[in-house]
Protein backbone atom coordinates (compact mmCIF):
# COMPACT_ATOMS: atom_id res chain seq x y z
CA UNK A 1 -0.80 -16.65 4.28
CA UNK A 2 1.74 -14.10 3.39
CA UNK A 3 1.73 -10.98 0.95
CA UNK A 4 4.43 -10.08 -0.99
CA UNK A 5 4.70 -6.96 -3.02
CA UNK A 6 6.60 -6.80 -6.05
CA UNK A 7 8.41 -3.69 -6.90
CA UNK A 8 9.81 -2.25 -9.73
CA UNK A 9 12.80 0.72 -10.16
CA UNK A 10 10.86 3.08 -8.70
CA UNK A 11 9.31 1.31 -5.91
CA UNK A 12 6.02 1.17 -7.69
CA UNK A 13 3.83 -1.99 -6.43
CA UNK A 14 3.59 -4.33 -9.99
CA UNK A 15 2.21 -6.93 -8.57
CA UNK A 16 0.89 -8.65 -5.09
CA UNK A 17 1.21 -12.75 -4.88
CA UNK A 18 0.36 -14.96 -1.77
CA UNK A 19 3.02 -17.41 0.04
CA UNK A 20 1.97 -20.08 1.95
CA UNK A 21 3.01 -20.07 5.64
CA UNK A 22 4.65 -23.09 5.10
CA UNK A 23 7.39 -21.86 2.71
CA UNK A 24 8.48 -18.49 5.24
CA UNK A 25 8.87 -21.55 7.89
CA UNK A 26 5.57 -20.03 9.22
CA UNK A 27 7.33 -17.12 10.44
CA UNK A 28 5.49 -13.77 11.69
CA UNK A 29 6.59 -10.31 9.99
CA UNK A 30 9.47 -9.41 10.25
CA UNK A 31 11.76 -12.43 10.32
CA UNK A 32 9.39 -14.11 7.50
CA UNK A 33 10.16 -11.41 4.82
CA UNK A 34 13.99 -12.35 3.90
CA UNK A 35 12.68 -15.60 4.01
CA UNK A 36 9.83 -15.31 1.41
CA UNK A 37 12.08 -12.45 -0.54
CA UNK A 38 14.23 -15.33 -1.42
CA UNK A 39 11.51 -18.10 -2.15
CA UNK A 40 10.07 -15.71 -4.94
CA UNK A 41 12.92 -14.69 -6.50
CA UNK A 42 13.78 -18.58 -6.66
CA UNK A 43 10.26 -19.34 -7.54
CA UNK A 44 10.05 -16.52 -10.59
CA UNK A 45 13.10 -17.49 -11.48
CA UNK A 46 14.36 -13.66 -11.23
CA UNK A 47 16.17 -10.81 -8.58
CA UNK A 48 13.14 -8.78 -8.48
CA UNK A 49 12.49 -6.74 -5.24
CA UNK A 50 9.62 -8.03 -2.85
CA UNK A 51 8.55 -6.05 0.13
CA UNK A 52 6.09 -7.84 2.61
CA UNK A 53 2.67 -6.39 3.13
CA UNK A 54 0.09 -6.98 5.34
CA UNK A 55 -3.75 -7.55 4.66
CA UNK A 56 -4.99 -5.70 7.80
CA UNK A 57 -2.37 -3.45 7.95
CA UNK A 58 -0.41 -4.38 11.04
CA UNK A 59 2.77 -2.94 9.58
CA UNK A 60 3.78 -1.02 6.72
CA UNK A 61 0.91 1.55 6.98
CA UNK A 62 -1.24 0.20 4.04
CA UNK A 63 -2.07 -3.33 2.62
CA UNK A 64 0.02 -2.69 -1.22
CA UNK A 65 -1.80 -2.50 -4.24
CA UNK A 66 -0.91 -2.17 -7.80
CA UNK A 67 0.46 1.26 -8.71
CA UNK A 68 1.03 2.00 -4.90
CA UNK A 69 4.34 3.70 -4.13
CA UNK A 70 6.72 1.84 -1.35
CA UNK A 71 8.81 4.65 0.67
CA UNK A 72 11.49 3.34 1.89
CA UNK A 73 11.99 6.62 4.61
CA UNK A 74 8.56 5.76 6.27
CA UNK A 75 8.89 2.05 5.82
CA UNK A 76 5.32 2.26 4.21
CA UNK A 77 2.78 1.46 1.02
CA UNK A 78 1.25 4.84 -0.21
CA UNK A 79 -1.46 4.97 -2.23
CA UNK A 80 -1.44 6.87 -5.77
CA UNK A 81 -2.48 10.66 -5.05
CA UNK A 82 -6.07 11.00 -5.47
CA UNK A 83 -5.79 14.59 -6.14
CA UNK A 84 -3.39 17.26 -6.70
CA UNK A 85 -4.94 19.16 -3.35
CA UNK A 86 -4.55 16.16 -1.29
CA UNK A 87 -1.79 15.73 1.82
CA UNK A 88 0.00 12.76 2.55
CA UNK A 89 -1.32 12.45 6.54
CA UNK A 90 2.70 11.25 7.87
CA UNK A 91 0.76 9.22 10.79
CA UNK A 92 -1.19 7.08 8.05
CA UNK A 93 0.40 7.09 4.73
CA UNK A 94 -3.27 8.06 3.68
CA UNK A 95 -4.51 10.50 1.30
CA UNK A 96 -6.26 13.42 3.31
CA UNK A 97 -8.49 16.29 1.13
CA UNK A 98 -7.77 20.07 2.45
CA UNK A 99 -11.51 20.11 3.59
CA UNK A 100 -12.68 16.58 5.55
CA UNK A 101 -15.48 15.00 3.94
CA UNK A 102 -18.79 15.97 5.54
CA UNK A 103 -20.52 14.24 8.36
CA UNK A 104 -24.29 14.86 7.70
CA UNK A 105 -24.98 11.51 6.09
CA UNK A 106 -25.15 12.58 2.57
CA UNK A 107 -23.07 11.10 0.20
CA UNK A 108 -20.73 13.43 -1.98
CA UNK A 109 -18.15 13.05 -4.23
CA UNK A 110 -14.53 16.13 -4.25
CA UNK A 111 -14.45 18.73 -6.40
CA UNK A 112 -10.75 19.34 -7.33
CA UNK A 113 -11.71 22.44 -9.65
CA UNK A 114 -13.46 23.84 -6.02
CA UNK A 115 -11.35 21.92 -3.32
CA UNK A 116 -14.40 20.98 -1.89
CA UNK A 117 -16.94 18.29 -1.34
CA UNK A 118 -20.10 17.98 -3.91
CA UNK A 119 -23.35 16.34 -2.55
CA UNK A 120 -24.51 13.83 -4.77
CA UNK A 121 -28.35 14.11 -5.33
């Protein structure tokens, strides 16, 4: 199976639909995606902009999700910003806080007020 996302006029991820392997001639990524670009649009009936994504994320950084961001420079599905202190890591379109998240087995949840982590008790 194949993942499409569907974009809007932003490059916001609106929605993610499967195609079945038969209908992108069973084609792997990236000679599948013009094919299954135009088997939606004929499908839906509409020239709306798909963007293949992949489930284990074997290209394109990130498997898409609603609200997720497609940039077109790094070829790649971002995430929403968690926080406002967060980096983009340019390696794996992922969300990185300013202090990593502790490694002592607790659990805790970030503190944006702080920019740090909070253990959970």
């Amino acid at each position: 199976m194949a993942h499409f996302a569907k974009l809007n006029e932003t490059n916001t991820v609106t929605q993610i639909v499967v195609v079945n392997n038969n209908d992108i001639n069973n084609l792997p990524f990236p000679e599948s995606e013009p094919i299954g670009q135009n088997w939606l649009n004929i499908f839906y009936s509409e020239a709306a902009v798909w963007r293949q994504t992949s489930y284990n994320s074997s290209f394109r950084k990130n498997f898409a999700g609603v609200g997720y961001f497609f940039d077109e420079k790094r070829n790649a599905f971002v995430a929403p910003q968690p926080f406002v202190g967060w980096l983009l890591d340019e390696d794996t379109c992922q969300w990185e806080p300013p202090t990593p998240y502790p490694s002592d087995g607790n659990v805790y949840t970030w503190d944006e007020a702080t920019q740090s982590w909070i253990e959970i008790t």
